[in-house]
Protein backbone atom coordinates (compact mmCIF):
# COMPACT_ATOMS: atom_id res chain seq x y z
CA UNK A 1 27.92 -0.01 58.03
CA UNK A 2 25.56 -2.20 56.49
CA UNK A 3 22.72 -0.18 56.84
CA UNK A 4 24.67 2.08 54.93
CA UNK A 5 25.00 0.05 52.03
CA UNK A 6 21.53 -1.21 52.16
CA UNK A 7 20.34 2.59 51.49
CA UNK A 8 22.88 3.11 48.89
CA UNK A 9 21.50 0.09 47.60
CA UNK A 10 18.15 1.15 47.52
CA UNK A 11 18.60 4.88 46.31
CA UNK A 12 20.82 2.80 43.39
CA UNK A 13 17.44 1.12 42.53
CA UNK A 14 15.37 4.28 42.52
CA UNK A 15 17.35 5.95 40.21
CA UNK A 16 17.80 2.93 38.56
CA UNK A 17 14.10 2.99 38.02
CA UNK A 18 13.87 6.67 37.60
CA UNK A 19 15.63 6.36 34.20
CA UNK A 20 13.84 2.65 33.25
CA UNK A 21 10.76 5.44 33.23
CA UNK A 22 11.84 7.92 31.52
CA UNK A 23 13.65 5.69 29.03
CA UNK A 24 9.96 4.28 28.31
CA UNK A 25 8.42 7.67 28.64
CA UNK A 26 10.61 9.62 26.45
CA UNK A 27 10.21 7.07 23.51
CA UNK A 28 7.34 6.69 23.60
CA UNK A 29 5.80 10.46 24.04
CA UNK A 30 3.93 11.94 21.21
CA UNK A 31 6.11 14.63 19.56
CA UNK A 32 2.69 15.61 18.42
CA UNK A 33 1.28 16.23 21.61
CA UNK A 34 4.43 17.58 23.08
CA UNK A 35 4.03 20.32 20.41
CA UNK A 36 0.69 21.25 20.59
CA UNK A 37 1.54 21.16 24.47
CA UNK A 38 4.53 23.63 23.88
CA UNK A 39 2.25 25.90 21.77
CA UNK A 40 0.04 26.52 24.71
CA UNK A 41 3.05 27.82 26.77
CA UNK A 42 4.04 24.35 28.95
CA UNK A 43 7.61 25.02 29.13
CA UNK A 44 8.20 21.24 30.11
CA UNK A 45 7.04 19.79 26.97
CA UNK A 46 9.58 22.46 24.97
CA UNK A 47 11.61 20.38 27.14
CA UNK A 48 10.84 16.74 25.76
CA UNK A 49 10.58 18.16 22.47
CA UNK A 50 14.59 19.83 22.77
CA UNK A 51 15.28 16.08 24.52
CA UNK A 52 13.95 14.39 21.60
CA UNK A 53 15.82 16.34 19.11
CA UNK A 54 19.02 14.57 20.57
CA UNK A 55 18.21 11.52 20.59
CA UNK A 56 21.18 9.65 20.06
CA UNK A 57 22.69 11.47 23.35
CA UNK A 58 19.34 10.86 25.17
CA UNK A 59 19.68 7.26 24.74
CA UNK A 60 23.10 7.35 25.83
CA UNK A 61 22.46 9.20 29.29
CA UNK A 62 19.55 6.91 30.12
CA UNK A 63 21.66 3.91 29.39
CA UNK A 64 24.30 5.10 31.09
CA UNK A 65 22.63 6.23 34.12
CA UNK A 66 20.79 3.04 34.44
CA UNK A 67 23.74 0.82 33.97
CA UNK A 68 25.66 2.91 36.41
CA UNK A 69 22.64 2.64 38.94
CA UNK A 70 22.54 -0.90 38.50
CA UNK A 71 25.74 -2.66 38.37
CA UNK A 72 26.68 0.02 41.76
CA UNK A 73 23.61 -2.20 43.15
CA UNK A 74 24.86 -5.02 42.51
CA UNK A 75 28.51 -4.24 43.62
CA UNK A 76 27.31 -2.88 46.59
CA UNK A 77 24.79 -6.03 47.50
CA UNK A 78 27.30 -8.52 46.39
CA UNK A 79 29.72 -6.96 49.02
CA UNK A 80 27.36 -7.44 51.95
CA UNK A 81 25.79 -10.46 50.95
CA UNK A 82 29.64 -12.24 51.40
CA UNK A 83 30.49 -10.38 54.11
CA UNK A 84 27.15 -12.54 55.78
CA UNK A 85 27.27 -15.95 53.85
CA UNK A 86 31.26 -15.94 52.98
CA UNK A 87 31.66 -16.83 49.02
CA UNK A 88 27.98 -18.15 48.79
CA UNK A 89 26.99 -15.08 49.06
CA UNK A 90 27.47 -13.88 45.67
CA UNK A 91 24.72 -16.37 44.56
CA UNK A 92 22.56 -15.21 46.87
CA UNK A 93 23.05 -11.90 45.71
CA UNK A 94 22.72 -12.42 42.86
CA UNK A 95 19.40 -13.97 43.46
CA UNK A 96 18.19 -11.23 45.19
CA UNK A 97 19.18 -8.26 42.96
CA UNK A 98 17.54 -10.23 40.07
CA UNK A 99 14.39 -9.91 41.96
CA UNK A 100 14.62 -6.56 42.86
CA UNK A 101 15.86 -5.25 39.71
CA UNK A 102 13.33 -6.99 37.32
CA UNK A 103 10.60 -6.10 39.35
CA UNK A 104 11.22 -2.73 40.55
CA UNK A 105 13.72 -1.23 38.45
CA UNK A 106 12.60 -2.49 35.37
CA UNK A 107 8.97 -4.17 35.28
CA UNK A 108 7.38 -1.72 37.29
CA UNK A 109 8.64 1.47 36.01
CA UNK A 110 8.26 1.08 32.81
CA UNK A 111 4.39 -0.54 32.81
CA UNK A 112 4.18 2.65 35.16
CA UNK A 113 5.65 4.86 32.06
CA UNK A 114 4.17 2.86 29.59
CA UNK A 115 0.65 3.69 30.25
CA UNK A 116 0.59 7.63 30.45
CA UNK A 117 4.32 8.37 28.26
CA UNK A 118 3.51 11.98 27.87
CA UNK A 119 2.92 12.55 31.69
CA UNK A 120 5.49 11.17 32.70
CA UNK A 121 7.71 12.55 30.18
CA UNK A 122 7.22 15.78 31.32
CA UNK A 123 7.43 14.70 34.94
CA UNK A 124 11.07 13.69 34.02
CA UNK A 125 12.23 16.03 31.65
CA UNK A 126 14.27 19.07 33.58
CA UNK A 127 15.80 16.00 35.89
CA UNK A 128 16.60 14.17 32.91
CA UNK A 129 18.08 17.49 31.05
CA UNK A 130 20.61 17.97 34.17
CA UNK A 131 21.56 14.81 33.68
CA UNK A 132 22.51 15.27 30.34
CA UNK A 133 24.65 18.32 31.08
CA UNK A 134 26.19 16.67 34.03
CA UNK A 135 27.01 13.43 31.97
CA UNK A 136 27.60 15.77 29.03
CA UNK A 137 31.64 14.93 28.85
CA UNK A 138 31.10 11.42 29.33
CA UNK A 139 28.07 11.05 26.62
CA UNK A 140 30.54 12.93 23.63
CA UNK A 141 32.93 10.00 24.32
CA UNK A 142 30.80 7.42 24.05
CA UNK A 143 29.21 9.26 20.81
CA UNK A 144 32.73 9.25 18.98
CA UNK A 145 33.20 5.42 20.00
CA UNK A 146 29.79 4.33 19.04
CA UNK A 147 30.02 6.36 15.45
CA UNK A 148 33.81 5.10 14.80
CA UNK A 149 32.40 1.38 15.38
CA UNK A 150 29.24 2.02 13.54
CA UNK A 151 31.48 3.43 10.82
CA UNK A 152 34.05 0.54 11.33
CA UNK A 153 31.03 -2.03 10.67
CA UNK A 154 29.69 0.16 6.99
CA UNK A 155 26.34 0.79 9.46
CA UNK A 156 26.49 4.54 8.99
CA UNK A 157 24.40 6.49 7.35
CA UNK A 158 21.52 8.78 7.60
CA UNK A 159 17.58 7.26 9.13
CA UNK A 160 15.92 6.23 6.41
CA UNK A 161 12.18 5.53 7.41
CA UNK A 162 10.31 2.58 5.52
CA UNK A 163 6.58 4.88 4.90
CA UNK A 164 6.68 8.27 4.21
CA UNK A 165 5.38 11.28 6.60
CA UNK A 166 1.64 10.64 4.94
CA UNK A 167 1.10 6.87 5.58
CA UNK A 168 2.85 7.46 9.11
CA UNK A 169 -0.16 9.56 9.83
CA UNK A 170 -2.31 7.44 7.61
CA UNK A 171 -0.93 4.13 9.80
CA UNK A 172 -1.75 6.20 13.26
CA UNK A 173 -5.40 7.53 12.01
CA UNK A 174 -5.72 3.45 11.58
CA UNK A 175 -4.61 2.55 14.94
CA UNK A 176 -6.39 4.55 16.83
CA UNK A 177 -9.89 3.68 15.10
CA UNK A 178 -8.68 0.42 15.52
CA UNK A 179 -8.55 0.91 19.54
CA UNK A 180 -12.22 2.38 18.93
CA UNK A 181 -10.59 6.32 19.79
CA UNK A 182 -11.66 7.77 16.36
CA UNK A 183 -14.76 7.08 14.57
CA UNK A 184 -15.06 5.56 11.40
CA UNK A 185 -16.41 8.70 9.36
CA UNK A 186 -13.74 10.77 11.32
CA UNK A 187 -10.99 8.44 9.61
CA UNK A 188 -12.56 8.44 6.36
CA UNK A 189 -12.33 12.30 6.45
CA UNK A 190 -8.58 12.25 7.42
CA UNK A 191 -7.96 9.85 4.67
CA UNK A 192 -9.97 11.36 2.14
CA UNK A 193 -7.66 14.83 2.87
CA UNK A 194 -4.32 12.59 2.97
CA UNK A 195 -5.37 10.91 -0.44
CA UNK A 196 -6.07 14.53 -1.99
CA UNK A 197 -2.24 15.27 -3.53
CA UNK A 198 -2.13 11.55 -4.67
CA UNK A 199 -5.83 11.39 -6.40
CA UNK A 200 -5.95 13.05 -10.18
CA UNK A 201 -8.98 14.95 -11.45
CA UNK A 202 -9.85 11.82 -13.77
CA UNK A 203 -10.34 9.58 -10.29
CA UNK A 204 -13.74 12.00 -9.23
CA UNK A 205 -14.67 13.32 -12.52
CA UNK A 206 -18.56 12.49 -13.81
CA UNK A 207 -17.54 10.63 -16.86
CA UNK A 208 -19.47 11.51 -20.15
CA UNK A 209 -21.89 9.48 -20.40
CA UNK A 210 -23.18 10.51 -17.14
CA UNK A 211 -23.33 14.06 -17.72
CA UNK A 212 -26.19 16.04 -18.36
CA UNK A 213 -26.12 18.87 -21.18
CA UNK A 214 -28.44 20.75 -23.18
CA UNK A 215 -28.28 21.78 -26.57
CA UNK A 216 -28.34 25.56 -26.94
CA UNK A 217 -29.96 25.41 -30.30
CA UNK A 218 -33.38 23.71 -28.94
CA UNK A 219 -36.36 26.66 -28.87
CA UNK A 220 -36.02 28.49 -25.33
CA UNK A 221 -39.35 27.31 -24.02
CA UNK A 222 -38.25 24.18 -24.61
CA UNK A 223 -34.82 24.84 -23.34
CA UNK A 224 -36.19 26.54 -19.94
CA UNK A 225 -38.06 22.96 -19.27
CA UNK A 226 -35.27 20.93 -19.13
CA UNK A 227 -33.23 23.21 -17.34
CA UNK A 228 -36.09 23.43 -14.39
CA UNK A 229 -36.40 19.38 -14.97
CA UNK A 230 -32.90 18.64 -13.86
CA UNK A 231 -31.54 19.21 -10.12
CA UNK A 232 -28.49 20.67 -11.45
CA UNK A 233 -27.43 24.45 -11.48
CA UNK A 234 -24.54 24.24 -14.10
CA UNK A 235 -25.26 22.42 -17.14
CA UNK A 236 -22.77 22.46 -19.96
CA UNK A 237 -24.87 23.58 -23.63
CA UNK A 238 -23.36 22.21 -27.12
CA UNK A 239 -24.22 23.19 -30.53
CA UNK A 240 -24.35 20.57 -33.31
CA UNK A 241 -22.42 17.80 -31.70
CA UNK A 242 -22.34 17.36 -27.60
CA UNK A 243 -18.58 17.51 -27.87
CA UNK A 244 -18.52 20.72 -29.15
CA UNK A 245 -19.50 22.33 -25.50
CA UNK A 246 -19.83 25.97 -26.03
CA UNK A 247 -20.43 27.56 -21.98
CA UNK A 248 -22.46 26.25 -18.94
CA UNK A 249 -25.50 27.58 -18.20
CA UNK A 250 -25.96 28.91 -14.34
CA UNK A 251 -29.71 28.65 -13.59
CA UNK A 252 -29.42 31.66 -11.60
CA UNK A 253 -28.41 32.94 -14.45
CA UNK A 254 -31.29 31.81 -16.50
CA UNK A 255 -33.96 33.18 -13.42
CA UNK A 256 -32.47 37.19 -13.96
CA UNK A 257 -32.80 36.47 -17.67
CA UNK A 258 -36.64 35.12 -17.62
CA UNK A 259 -37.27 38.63 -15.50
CA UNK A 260 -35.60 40.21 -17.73
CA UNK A 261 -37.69 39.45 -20.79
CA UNK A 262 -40.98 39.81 -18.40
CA UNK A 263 -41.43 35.87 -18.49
CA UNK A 264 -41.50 35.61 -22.28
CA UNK A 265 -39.05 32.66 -22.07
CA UNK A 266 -39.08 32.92 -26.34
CA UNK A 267 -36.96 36.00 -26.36
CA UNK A 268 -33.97 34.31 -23.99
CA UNK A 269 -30.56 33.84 -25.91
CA UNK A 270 -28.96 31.45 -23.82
CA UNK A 271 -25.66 31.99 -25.38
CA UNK A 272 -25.28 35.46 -24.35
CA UNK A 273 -25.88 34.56 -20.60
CA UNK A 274 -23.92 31.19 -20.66
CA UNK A 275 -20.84 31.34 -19.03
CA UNK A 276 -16.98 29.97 -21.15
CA UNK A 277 -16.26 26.75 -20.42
CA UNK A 278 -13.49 25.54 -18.24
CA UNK A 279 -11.38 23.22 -19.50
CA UNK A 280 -8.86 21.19 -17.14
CA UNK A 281 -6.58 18.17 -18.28
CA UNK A 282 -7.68 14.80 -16.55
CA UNK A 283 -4.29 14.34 -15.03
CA UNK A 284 -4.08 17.34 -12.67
CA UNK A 285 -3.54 16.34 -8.89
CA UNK A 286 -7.12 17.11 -6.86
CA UNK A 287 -5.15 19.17 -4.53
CA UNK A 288 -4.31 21.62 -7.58
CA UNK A 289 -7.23 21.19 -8.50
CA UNK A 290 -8.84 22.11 -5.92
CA UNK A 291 -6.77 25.35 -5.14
CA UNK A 292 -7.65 26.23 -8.90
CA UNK A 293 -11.18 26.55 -7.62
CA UNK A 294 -10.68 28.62 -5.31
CA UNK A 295 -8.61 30.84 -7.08
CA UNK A 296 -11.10 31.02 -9.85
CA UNK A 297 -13.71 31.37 -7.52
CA UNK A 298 -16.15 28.94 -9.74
CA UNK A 299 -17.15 25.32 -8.64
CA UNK A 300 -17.56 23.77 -12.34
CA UNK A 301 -14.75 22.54 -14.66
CA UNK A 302 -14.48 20.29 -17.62
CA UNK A 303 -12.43 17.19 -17.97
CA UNK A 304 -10.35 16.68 -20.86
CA UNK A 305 -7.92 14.23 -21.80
CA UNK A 306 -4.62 14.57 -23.75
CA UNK A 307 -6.39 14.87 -27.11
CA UNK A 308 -8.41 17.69 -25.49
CA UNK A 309 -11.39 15.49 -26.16
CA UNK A 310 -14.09 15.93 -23.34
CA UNK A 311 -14.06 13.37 -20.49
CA UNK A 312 -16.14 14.15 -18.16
CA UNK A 313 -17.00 17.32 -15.62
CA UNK A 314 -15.76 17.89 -11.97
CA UNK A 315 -17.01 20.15 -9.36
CA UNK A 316 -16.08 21.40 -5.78
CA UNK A 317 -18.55 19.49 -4.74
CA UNK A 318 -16.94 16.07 -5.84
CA UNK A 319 -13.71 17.10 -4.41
CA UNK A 320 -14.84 17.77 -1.00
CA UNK A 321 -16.88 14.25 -1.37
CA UNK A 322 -13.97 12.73 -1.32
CA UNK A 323 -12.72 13.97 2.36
CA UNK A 324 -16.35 14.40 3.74
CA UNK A 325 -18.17 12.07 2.01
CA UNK A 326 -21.09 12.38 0.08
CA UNK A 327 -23.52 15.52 0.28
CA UNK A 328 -26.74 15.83 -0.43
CA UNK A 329 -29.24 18.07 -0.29
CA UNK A 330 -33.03 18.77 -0.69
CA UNK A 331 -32.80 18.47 -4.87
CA UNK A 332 -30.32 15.86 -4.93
CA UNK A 333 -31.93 12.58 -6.49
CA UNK A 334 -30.54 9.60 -4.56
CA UNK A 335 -29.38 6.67 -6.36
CA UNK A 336 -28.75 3.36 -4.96
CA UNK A 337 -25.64 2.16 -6.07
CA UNK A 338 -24.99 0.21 -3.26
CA UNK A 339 -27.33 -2.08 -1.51
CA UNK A 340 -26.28 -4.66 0.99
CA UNK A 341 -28.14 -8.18 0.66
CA UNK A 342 -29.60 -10.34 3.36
CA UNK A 343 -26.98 -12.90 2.92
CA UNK A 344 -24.06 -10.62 3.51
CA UNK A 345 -23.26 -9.95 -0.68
CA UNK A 346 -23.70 -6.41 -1.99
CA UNK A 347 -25.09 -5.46 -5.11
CA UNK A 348 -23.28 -2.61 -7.34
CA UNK A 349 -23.98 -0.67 -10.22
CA UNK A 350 -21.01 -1.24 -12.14
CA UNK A 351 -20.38 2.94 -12.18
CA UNK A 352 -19.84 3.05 -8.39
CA UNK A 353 -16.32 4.42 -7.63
CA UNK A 354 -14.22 1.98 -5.92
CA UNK A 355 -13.12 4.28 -3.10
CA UNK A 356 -17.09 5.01 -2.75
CA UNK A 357 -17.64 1.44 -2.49
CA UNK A 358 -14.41 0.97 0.06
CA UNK A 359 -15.78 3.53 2.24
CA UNK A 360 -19.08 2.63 2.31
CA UNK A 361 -18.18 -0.94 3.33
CA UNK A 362 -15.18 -0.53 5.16
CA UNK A 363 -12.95 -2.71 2.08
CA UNK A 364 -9.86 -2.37 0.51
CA UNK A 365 -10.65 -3.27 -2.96
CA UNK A 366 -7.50 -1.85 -5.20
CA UNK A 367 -8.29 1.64 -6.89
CA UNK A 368 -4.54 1.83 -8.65
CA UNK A 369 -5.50 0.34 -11.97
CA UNK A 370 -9.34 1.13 -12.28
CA UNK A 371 -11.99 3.82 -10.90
CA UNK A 372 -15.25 2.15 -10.91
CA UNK A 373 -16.26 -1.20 -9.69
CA UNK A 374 -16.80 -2.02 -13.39
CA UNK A 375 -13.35 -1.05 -14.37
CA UNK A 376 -11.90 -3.28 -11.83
CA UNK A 377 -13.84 -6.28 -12.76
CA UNK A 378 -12.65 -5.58 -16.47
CA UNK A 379 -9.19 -5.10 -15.81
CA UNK A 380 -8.23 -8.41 -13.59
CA UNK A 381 -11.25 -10.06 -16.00
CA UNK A 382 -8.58 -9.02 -19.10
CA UNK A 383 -11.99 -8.80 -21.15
CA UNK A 384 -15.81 -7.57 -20.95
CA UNK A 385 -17.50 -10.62 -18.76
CA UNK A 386 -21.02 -11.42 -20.08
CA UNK A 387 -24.01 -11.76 -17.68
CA UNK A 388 -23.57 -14.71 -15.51
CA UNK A 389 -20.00 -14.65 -15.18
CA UNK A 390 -18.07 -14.33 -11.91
CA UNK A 391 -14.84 -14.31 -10.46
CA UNK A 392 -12.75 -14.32 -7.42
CA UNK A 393 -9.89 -12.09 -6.24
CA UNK A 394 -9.10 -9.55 -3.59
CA UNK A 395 -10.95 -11.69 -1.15
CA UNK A 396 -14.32 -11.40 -3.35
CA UNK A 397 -16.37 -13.31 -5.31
CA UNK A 398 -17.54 -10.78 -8.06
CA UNK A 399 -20.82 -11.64 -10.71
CA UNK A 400 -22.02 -9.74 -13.58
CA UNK A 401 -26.01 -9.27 -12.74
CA UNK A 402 -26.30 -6.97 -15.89
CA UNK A 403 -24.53 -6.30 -19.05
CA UNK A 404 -25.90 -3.43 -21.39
CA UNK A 405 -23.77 -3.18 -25.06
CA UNK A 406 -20.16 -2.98 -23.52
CA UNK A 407 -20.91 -1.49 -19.85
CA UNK A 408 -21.05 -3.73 -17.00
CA UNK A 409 -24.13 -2.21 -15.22
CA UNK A 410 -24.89 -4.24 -11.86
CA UNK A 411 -22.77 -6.78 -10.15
CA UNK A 412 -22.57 -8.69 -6.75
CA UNK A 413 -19.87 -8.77 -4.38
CA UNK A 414 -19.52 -11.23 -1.95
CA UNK A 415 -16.32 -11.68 0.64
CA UNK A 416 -15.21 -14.97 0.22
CA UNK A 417 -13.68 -16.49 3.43
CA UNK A 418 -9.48 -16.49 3.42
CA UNK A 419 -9.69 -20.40 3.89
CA UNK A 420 -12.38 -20.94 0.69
CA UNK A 421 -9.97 -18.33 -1.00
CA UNK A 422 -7.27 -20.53 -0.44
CA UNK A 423 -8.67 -23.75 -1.44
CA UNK A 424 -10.20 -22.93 -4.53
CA UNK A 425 -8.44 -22.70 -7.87
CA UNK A 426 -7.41 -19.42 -9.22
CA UNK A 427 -9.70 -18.53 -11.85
CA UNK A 428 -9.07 -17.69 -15.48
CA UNK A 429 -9.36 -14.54 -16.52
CA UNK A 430 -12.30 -15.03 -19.05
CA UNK A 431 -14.53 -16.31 -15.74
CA UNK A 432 -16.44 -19.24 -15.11
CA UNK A 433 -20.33 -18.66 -16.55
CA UNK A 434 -22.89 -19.88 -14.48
């Protein structure tokens, strides 16, 4: 007879640890992976994903299961242990089953589960699915109970998650570059295409003063030079002020035109073969933006803001910068606008974009308020720091290098240690001059 219990006993703790595993397993699978599994045709992680989908009765047949696996254990051991040892038997059975249920019902299982959850998910999933149809009457008590009491308590209501679908994935990308499983440039990518519907045109845009146009009313010959001069293929042309922007020039366009007139560059009216400008407001999401150029089929666009004044210029090309990076190719002329310094600072032009600069050096300087480095140093600054100035926040020591008229043109960043951040005295917002 008490060999009999013994092997009740120990089938008790084998399912007991059956559903400690799946428990584990099932909460911890990746719906992601169970979906992409599903798509292939694995009927067992349709399974876990249909398991999932009920998870409030999931959680109730593994509980119950367990609980019911256990405390028969227990029951069972306690009965055999006083039937030996008389009424100090229940402490030793209770000794015992502590043991053996810690260990392998619950310890074991679970670090079993925990390191391969999608495995062993949908190892367990058809057992675990009869035993949701066999518990079924049992589990749509419980339900009602639990509900009525969460109800009684004011704790109903629907999930509510703290981060939204975006940084969920945003939080996971981090994670798993943070356990070394994606790259850094791969997780730049994945952010850069997350950040696309939250990023407006004005955030990539080449602002004015950067841009480089042509006025259409200079002699051709002279016109033709600076288009071959510049390693750009759009260029906007304005007549008698540069805001008044009048069509881009395509140099392909300009090559058929040359042939055209035999070479004599002097007979080229570069305002027949100029292309209309493209006007888009500086507040358009990139992700509109970006399905705009496709739609149009055309990779230039100019910026304007609510006074339809002219801003800036955006391409394709700066949109897909901002999930691939920056591209360059054989024309492009590379400027330094970020060079790291023997003694760990950085130097900036003061036009880098922050997100550039965040990329580039792995940071997580604040883009909300400002786009450039400048900007930034400008807007917590309250005022336009002269050369020599610096200041500390965000976990950097920031000074001016070079100030031309009102543009901040070179700075250098330097992380300043948590503990020196600490200690030191807030600074004022006009700076400290040095």
């Amino acid at each position: 007879m008490d060999w009999l219990g013994f092997t009740i006993v120990v089938l008790c703790l084998l399912v007991s640890a059956f559903f400690a595993a799946s428990e584990t397993a099932l909460t911890g699978a990746s719906r992601a992976s169970m979906l992409r599994l599903s798509k292939q045709g694995n009927r067992d992680a349709d399974v876990v994903s249909r398991l999932l989908d009920m998870r409030e009765r999931l959680i109730g047949a593994l509980l119950l299961g367990n609980n019911i696996a256990n405390i028969g254990a227990s029951a069972l051991a306690t009965g055999i242990f006083t039937s030996w040892f008389g009424d100090v038997g229940v402490l030793y059975a209770t000794g015992v089953m502590t043991a053996l249920v810690v260990i392998f019902a619950e310890v074991l299982p679970k670090t079993i589960a925990i390191n391969a959850p999608d495995r062993i998910a949908l190892a367990v999933a058809r057992p675990m699915r009869l035993t949701m149809y066999v518990l079924g009457p049992l589990l749509r008590i419980v339900e009602v109970i639990v509900r009525l009491l969460m109800r009684l308590f004011g704790l109903a209501g629907e999930h509510q998650a703290i981060l939204s679908p975006t940084e969920r994935l945003r939080g996971a990308v981090d994670l798993l570059h943070h356990e070394g499983k994606v790259e850094k440039q791969d997780r730049d990518m994945l952010g850069g295409l997350l950040d696309l519907r939250e990023l407006q045109v004005s955030d990539v845009m080449i602002h004015r003063t950067e841009m480089m146009m042509i006025n259409a009313d200079m002699p051709p010959d002279e016109l033709v030079r600076e288009v071959l001069a510049t390693e750009y293929t759009r260029i906007p042309l304005w007549r008698e002020k540069p805001e008044n922007i009048i069509g881009v020039l395509h140099a392909k366009d300009l090559l058929r035109a040359i042939r055209a007139s035999d070479g004599d560059t002097s007979r080229i009216d570069v305002s027949t073969i100029a292309l209309p400008p493209w006007f888009v407001p500086e507040m358009r999401p990139l992700a509109e933006q970006l399905k705009a150029f496709r739609r149009r089929k055309t990779h230039f666009a100019l910026v304007v803001d609510e006074y339809g004044e002219v801003e800036g210029l955006v391409t394709l090309e700066d949109i897909l910068e901002e999930i691939v990076g920056d591209i360059s190719d054989e024309h492009d002329v590379v400027v330094a606008g970020v060079r790291a310094q023997p003694d760990g600072s950085v130097v900036v032009d003061g036009s880098v974009p922050i997100r550039d600069l965040n990329r580039a050096m792995d940071w997580h300087l604040p883009d909300e308020e400002a786009t450039t480095v400048a900007g930034l140093v400008i807007h917590e600054a309250r005022s336009i720091p002269d050369r020599g100035q610096s200041f500390t926040f965000h976990g950097f020591r920031f000074r001016v290098l070079r100030r031309e008229r009102n543009r901040i043109t070179a700075l250098r960043i330097s992380p300043v240690p948590r503990e020196a951040e600490m200690e030191e005295p807030k600074p004022r917002r006009a700076g400290t001059s040095f």
